[in-house]
N, C-alpha and C. Protein backbone atom coordinates (compact mmCIF):
# COMPACT_ATOMS: atom_id res chain seq x y z
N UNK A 1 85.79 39.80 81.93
CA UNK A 1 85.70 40.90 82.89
C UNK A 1 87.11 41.24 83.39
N UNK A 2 87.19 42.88 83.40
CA UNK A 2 88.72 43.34 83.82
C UNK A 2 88.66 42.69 85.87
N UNK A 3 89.75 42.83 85.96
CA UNK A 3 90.45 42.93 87.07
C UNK A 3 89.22 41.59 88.04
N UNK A 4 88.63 40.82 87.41
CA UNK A 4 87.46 39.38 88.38
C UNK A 4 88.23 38.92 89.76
N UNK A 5 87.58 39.59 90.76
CA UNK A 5 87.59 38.68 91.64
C UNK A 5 86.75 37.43 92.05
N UNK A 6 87.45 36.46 92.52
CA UNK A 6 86.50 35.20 93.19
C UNK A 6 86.06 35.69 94.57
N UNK A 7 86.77 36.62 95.48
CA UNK A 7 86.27 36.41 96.46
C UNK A 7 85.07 37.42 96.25
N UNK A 8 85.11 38.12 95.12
CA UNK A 8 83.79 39.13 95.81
C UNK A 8 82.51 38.06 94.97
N UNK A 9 82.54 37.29 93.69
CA UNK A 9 81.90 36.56 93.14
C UNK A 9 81.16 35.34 94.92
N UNK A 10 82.14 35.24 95.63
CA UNK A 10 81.56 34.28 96.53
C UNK A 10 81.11 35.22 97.72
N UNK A 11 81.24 36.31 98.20
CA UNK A 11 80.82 37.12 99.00
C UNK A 11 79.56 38.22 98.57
N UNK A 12 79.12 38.41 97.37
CA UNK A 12 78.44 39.01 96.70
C UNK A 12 76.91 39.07 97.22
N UNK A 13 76.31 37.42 97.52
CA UNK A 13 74.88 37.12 97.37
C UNK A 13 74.92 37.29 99.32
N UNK A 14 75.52 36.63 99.95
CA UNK A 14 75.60 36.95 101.36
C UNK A 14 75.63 38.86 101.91
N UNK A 15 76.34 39.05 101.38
CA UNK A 15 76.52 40.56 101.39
C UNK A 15 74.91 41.00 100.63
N UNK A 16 74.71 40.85 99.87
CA UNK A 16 72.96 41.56 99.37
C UNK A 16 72.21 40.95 100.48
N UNK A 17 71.81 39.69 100.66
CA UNK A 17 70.75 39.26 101.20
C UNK A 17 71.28 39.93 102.72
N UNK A 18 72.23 39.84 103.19
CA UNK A 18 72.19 40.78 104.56
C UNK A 18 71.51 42.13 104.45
N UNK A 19 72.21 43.37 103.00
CA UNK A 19 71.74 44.92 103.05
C UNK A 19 70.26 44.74 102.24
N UNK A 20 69.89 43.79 101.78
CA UNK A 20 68.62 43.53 100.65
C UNK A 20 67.29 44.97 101.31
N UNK A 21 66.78 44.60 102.91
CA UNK A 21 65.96 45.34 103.35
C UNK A 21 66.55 46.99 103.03
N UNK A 22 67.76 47.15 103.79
CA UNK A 22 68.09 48.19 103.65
C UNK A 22 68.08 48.99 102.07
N UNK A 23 68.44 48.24 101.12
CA UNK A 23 68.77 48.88 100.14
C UNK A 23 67.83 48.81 98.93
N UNK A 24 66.32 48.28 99.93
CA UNK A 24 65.12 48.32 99.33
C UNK A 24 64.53 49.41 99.22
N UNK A 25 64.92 50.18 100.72
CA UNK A 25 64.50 51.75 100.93
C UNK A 25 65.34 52.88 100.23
N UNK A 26 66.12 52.70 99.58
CA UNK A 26 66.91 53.99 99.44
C UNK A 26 67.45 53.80 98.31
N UNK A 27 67.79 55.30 97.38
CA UNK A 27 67.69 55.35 96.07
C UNK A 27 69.06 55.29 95.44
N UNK A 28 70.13 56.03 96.53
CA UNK A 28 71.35 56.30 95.85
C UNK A 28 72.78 55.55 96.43
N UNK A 29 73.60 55.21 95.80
CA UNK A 29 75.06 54.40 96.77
C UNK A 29 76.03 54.66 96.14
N UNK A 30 77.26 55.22 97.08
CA UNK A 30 78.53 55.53 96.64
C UNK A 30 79.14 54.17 96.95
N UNK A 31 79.49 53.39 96.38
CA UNK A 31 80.46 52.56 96.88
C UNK A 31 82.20 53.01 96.78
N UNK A 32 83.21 52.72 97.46
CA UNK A 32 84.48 53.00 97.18
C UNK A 32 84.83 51.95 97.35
N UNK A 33 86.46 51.83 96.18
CA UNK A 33 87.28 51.18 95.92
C UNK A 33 85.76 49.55 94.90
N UNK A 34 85.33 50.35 93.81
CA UNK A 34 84.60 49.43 93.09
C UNK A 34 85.32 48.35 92.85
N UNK A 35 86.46 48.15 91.98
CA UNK A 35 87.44 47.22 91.74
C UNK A 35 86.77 47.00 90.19
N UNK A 36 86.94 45.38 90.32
CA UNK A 36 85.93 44.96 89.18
C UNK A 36 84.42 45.80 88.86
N UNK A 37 83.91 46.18 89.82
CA UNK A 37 82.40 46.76 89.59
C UNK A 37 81.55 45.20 90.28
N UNK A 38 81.85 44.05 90.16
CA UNK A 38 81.07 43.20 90.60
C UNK A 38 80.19 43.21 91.53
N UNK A 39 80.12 43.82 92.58
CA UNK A 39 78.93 44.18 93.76
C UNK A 39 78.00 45.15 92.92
N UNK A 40 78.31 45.76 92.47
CA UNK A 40 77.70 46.95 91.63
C UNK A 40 76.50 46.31 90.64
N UNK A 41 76.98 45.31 89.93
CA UNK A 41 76.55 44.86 88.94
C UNK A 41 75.32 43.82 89.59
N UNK A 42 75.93 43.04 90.51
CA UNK A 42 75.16 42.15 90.98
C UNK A 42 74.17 42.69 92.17
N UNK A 43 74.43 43.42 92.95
CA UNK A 43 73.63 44.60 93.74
C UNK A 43 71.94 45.09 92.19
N UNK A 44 72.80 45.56 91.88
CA UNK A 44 71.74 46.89 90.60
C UNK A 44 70.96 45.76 89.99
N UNK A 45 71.73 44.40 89.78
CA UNK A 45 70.31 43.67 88.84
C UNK A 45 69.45 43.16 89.60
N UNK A 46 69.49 43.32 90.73
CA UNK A 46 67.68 42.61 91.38
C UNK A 46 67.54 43.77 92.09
N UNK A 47 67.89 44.80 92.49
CA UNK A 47 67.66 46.12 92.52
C UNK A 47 67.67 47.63 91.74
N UNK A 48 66.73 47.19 90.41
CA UNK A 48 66.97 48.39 89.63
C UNK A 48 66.83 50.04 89.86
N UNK A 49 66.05 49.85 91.02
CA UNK A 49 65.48 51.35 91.88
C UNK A 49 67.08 52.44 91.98
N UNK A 50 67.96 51.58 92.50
CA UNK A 50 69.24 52.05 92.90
C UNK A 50 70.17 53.04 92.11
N UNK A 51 70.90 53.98 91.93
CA UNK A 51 71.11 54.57 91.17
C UNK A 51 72.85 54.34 91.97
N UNK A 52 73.72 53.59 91.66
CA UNK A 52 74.77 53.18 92.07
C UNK A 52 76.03 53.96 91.69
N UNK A 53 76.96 54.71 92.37
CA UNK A 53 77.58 55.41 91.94
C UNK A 53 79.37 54.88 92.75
N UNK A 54 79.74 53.86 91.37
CA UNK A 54 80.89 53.20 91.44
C UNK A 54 82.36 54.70 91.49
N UNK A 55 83.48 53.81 92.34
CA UNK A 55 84.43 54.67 91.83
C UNK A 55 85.98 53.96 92.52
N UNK A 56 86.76 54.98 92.47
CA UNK A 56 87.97 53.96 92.81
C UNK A 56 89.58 54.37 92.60
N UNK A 57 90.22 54.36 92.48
CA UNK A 57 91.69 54.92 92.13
C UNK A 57 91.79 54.84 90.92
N UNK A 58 93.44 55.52 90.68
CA UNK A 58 93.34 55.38 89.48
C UNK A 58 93.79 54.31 88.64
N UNK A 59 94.74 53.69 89.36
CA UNK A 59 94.71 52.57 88.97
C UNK A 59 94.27 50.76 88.59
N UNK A 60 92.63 51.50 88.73
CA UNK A 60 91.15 50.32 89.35
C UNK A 60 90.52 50.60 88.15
N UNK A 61 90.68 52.56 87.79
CA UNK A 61 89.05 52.92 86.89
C UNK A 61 89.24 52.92 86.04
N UNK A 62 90.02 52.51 84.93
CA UNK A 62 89.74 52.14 83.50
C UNK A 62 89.05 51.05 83.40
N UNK A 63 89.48 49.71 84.48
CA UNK A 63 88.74 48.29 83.64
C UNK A 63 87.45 48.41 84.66
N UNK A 64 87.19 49.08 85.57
CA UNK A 64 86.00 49.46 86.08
C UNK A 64 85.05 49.89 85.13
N UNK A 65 85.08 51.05 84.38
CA UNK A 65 84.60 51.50 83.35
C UNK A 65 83.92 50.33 82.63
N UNK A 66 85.05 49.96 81.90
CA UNK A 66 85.36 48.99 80.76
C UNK A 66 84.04 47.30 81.22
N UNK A 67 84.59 47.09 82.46
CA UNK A 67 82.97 46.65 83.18
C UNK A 67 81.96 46.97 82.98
N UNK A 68 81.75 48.04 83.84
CA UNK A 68 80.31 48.61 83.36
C UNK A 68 79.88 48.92 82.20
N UNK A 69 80.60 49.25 81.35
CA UNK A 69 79.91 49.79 79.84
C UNK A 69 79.74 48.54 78.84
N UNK A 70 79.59 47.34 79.74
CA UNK A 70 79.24 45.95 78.69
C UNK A 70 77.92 45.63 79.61
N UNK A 71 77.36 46.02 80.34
CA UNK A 71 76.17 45.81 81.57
C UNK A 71 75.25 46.35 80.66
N UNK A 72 73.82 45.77 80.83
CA UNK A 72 72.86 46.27 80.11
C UNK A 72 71.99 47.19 81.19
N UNK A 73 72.16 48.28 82.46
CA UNK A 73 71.92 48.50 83.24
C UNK A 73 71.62 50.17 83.14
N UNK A 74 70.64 50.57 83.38
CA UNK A 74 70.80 52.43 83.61
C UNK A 74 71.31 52.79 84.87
N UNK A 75 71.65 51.75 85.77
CA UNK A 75 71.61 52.23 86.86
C UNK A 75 72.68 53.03 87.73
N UNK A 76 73.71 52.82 86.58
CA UNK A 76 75.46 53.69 86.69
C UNK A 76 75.50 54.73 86.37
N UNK A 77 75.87 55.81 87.34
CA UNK A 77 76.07 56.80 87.07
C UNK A 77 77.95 56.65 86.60
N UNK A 78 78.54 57.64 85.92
CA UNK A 78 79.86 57.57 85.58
C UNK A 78 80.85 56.95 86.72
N UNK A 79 81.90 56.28 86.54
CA UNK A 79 82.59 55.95 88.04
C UNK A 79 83.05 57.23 87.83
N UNK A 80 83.37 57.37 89.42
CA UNK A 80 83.96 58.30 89.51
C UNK A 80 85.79 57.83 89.94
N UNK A 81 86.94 58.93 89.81
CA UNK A 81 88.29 59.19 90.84
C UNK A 81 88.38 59.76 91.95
N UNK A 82 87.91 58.35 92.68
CA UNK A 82 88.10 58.91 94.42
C UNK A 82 89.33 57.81 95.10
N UNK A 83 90.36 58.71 95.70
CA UNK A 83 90.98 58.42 96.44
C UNK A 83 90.35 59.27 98.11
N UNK A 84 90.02 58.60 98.90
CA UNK A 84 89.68 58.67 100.18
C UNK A 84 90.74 60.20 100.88
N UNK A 85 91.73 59.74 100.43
CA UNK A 85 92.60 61.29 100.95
C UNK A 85 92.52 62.53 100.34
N UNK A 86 92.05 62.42 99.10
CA UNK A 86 91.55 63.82 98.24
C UNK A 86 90.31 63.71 98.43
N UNK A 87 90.27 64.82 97.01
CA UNK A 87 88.46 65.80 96.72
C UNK A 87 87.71 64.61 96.38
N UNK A 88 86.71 64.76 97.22
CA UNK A 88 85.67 63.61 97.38
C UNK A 88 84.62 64.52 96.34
N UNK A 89 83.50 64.01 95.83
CA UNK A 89 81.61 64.36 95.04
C UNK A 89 81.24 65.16 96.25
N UNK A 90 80.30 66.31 95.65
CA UNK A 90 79.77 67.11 96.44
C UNK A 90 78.30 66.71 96.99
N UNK A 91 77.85 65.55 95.60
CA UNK A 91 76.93 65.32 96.09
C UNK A 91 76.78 64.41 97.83
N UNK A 92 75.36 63.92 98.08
CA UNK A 92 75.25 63.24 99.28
C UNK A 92 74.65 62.02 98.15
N UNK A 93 74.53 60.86 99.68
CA UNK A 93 74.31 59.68 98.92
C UNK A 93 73.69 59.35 100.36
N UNK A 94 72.67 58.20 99.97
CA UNK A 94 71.48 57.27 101.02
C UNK A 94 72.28 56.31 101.76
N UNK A 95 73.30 55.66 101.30
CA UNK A 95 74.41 54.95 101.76
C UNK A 95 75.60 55.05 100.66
N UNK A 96 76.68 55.14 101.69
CA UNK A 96 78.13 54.78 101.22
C UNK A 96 78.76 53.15 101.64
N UNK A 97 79.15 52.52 100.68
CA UNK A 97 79.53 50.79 100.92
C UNK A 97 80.68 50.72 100.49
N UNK A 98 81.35 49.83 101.28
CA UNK A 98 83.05 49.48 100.65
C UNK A 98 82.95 48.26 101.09
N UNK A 99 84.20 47.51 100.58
CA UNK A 99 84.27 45.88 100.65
C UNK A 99 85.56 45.66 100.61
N UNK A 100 85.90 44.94 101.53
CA UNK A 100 87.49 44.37 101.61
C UNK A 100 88.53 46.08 101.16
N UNK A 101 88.02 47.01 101.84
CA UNK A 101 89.05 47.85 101.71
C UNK A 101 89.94 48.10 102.90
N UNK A 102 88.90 48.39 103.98
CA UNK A 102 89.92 49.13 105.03
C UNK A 102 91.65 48.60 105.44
N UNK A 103 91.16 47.20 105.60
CA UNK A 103 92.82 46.52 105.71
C UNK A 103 93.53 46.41 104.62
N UNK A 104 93.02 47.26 103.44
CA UNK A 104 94.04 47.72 102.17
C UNK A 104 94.47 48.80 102.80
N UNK A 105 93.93 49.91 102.70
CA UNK A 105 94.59 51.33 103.35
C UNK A 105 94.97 51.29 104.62
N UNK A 106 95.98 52.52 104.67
CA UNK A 106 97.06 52.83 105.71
C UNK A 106 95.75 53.62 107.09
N UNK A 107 96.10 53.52 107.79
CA UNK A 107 95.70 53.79 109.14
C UNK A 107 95.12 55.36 108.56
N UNK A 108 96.06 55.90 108.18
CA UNK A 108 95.57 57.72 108.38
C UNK A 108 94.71 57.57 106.81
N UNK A 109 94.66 57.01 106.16
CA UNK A 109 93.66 57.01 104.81
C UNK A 109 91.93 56.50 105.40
N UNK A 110 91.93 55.41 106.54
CA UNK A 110 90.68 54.95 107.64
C UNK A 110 90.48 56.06 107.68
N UNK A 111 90.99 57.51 108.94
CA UNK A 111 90.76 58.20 109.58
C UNK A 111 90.09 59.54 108.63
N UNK A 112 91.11 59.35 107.36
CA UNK A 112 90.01 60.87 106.26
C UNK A 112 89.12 59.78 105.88
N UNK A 113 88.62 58.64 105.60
CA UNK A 113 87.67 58.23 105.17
C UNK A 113 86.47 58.50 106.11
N UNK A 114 86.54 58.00 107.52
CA UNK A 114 85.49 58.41 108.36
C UNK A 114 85.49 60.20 108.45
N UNK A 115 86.42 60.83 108.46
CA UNK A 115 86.00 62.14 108.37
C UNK A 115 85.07 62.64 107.46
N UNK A 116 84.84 61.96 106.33
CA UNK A 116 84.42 62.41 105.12
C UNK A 116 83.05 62.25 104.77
N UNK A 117 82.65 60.81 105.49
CA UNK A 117 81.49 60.34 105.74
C UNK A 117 80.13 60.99 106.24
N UNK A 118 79.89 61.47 107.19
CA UNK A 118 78.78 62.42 107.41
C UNK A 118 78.51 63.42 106.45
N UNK A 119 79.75 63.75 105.84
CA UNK A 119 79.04 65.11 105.16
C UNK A 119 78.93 64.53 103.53
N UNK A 120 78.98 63.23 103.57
CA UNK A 120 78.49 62.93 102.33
C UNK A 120 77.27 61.83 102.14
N UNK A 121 76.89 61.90 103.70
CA UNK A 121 75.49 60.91 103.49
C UNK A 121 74.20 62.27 103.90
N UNK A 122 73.07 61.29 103.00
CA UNK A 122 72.05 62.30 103.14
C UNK A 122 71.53 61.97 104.63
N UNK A 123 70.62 62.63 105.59
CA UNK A 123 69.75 62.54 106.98
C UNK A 123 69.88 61.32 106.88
N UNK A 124 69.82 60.33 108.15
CA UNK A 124 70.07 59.13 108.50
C UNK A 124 70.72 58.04 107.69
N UNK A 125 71.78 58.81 106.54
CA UNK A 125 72.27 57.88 106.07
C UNK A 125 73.16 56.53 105.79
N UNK A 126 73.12 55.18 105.46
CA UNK A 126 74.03 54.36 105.91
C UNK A 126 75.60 54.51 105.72
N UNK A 127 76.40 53.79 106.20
CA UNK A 127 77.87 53.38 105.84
C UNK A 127 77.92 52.24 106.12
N UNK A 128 78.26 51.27 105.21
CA UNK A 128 78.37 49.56 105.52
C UNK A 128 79.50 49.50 104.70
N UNK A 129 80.46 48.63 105.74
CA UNK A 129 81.51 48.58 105.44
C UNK A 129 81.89 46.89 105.74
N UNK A 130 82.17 46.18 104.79
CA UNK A 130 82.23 44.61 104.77
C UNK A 130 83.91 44.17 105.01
N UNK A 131 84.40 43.16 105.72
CA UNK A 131 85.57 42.71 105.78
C UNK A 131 85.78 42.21 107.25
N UNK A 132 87.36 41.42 107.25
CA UNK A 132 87.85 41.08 108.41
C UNK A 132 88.18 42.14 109.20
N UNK A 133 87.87 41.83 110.51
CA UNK A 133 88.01 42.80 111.62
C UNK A 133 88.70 41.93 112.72
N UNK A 134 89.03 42.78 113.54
CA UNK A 134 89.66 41.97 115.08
C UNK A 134 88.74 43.10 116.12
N UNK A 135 88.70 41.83 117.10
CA UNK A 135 88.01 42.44 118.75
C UNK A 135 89.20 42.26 120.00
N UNK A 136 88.69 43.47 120.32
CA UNK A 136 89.77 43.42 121.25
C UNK A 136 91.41 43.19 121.71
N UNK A 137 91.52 43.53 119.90
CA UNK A 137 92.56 43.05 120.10
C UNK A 137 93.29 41.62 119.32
N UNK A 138 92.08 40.56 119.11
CA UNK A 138 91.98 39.52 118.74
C UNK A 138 91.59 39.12 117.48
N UNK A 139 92.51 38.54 116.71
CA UNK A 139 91.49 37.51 115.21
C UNK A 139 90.25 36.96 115.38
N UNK A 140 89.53 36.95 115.00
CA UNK A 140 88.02 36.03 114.92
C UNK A 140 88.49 34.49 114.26
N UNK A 141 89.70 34.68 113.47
CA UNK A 141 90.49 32.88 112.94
C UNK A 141 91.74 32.85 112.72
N UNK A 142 92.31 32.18 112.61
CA UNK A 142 93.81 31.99 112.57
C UNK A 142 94.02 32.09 110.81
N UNK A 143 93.20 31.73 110.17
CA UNK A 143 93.25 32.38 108.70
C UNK A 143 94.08 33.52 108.75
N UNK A 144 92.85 34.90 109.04
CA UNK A 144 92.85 36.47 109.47
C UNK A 144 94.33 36.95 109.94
N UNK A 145 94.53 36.00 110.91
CA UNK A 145 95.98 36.05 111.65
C UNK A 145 96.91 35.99 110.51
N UNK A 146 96.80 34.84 109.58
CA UNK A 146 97.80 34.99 108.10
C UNK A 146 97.43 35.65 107.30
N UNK A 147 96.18 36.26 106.81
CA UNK A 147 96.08 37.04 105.96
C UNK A 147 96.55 38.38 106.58
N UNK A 148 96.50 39.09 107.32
CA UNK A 148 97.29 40.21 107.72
C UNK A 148 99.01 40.67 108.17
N UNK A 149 99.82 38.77 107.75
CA UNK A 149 100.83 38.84 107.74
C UNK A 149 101.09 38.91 106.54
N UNK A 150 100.34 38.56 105.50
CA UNK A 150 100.51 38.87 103.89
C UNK A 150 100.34 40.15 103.86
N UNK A 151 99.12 40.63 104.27
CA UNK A 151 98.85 42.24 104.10
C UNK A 151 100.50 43.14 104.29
N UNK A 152 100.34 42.78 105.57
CA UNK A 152 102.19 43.49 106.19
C UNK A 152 102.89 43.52 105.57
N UNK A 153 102.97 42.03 104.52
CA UNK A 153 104.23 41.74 104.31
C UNK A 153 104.11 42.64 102.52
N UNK A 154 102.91 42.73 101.91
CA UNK A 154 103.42 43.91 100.80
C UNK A 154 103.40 45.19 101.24
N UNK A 155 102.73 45.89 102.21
CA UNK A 155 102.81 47.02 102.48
C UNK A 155 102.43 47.46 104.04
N UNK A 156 103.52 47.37 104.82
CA UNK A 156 103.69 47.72 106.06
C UNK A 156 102.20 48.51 106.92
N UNK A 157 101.56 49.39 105.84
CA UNK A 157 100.97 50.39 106.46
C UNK A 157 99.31 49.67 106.57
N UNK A 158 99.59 48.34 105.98
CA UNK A 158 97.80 47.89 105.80
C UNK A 158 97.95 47.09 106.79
N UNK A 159 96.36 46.50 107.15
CA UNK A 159 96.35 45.55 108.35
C UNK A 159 94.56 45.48 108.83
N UNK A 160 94.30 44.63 109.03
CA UNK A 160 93.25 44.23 109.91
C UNK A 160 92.95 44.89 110.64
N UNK A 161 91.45 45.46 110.82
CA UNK A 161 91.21 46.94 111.88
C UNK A 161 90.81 46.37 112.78
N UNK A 162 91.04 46.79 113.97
CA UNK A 162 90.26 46.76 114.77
C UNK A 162 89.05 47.50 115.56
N UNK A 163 88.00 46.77 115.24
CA UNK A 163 86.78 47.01 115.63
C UNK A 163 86.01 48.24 116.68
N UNK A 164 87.40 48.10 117.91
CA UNK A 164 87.03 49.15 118.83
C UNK A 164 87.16 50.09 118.32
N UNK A 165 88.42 50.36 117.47
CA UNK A 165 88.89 51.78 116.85
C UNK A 165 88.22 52.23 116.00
N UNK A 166 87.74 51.29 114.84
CA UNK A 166 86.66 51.89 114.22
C UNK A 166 85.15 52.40 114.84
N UNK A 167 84.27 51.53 115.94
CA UNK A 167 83.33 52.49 116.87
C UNK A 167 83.90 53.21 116.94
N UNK A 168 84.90 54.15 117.78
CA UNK A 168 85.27 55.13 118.07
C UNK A 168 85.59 56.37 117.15
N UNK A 169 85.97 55.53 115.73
CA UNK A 169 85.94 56.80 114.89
C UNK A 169 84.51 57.27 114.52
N UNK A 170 83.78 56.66 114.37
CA UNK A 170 81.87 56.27 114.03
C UNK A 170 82.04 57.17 115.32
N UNK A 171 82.42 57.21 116.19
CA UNK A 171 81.39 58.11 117.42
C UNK A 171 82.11 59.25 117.10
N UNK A 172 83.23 59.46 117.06
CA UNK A 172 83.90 60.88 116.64
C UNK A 172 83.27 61.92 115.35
N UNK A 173 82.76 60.56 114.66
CA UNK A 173 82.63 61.47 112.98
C UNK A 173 81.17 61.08 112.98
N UNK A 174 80.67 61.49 113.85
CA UNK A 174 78.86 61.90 113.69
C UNK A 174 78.15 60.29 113.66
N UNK A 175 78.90 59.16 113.67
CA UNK A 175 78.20 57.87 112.99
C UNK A 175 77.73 57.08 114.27
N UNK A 176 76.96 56.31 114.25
CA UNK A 176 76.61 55.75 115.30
C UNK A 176 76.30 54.17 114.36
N UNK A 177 76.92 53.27 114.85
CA UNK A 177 77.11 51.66 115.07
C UNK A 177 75.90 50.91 115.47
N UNK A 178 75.03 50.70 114.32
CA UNK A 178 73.46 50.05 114.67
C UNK A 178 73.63 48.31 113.87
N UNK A 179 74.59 48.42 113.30
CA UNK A 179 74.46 46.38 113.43
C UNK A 179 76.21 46.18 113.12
N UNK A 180 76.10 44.64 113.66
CA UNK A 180 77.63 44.05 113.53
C UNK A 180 77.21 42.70 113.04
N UNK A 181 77.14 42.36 111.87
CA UNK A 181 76.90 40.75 111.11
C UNK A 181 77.20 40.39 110.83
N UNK A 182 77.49 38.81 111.67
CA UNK A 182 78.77 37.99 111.14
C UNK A 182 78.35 37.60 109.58
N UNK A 183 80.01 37.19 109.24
CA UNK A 183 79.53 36.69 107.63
C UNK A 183 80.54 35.61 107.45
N UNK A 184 80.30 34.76 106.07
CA UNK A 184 80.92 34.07 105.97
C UNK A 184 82.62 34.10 105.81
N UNK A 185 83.00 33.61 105.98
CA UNK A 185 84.71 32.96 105.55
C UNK A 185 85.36 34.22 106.35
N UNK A 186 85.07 34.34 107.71
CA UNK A 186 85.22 35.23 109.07
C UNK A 186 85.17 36.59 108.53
N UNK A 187 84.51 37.00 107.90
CA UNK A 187 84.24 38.68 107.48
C UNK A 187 83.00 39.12 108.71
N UNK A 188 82.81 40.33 108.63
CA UNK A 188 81.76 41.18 109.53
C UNK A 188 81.21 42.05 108.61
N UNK A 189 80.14 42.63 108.56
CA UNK A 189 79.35 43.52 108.19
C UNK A 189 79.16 44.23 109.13
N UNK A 190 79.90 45.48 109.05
CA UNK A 190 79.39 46.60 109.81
C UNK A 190 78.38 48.06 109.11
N UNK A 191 77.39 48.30 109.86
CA UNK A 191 76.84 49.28 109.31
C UNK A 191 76.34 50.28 110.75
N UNK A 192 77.36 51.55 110.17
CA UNK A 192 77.05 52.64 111.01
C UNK A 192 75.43 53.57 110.17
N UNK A 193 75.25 54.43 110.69
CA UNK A 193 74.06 55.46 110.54
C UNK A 193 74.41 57.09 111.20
N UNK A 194 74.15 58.00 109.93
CA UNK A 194 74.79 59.11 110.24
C UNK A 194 73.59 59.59 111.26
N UNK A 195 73.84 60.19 112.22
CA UNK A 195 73.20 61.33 113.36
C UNK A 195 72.81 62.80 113.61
């Protein structure tokens, strides 16, 4: 498999069995920044209902592809080339999911991502968004605290969000904040709901 991560291989089954109910009800999912495709893959095989619609930069979607097209799965639609700051799918989707992205992107790449969000989920649709967060200000571990001095230290503009700021963009951009679940190895599961 192109581009394998371990951490999403160990975050994978925690992350389903948290959205499992949710993503029992609903047919369609944009995920961004697929990477490997691994959530994708492992999501779609005990949920074949799902019609999963991977995608990612450009420098992610060849071995993304190259992933998926060894899966014995109908459940992929083409990945798509989405960078969060450009032309997003016209279609809508039941939920949009990302994983370990936000403290990849720069502050103003967060801010068009939540802009973008309402008008690409269908009536009450989700946004769950998985990763380390800070409250108030604060790490949840002293790990977090070093992993966001690594973050810094390749690219100034990434970093650990904080939590308040993201509610606040969720209340700005139509979303409203209906669970916060802790997860393992200090990650959060957040899932807003469009209004």
């Amino acid at each position: 498999m192109f581009n394998y991560s371990e951490a999403c291989a160990r975050n994978q089954q925690p992350i389903y069995a948290a959205l499992a109910d949710k993503l029992a009800g609903i047919e369609s999912v944009l995920e961004l920044g697929s990477g490997s495709g691994q959530h994708a893959l492992h999501f779609s095989a005990q949920l074949p209902h799902l019609i999963w619609q991977c995608s990612d930069t450009t420098a992610y979607l060849e071995a993304l592809k190259r992933n998926l097209s060894q899966s014995d799965t109908s459940s992929f639609a083409e990945p798509l080339l989405l960078d969060v700051n450009q032309q997003w799918p016209a279609q809508r989707f039941d939920m949009i999911y990302t994983a370990n992205s936000l403290h990849i992107m720069s502050w103003d790449s967060v801010l068009n991502l939540f802009a973008q969000l309402k008008g690409h989920l269908s009536k009450d649709g989700l946004f769950c968004c998985y990763g380390p967060f800070k409250y108030q200000g604060e790490f949840t571990s002293a790990s977090n605290a070093q992993f966001e001095l690594w973050l810094k230290g390749r690219d100034p503009l990434s970093g650990v969000r904080d939590f308040e700021a993201l509610q606040q963009l969720g209340d700005k951009n139509g979303l409203r904040l209906i669970d916060d679940i802790k997860m393992p190895a200090n990650n959060q599961l957040l899932i807003w709901q469009s209004v």
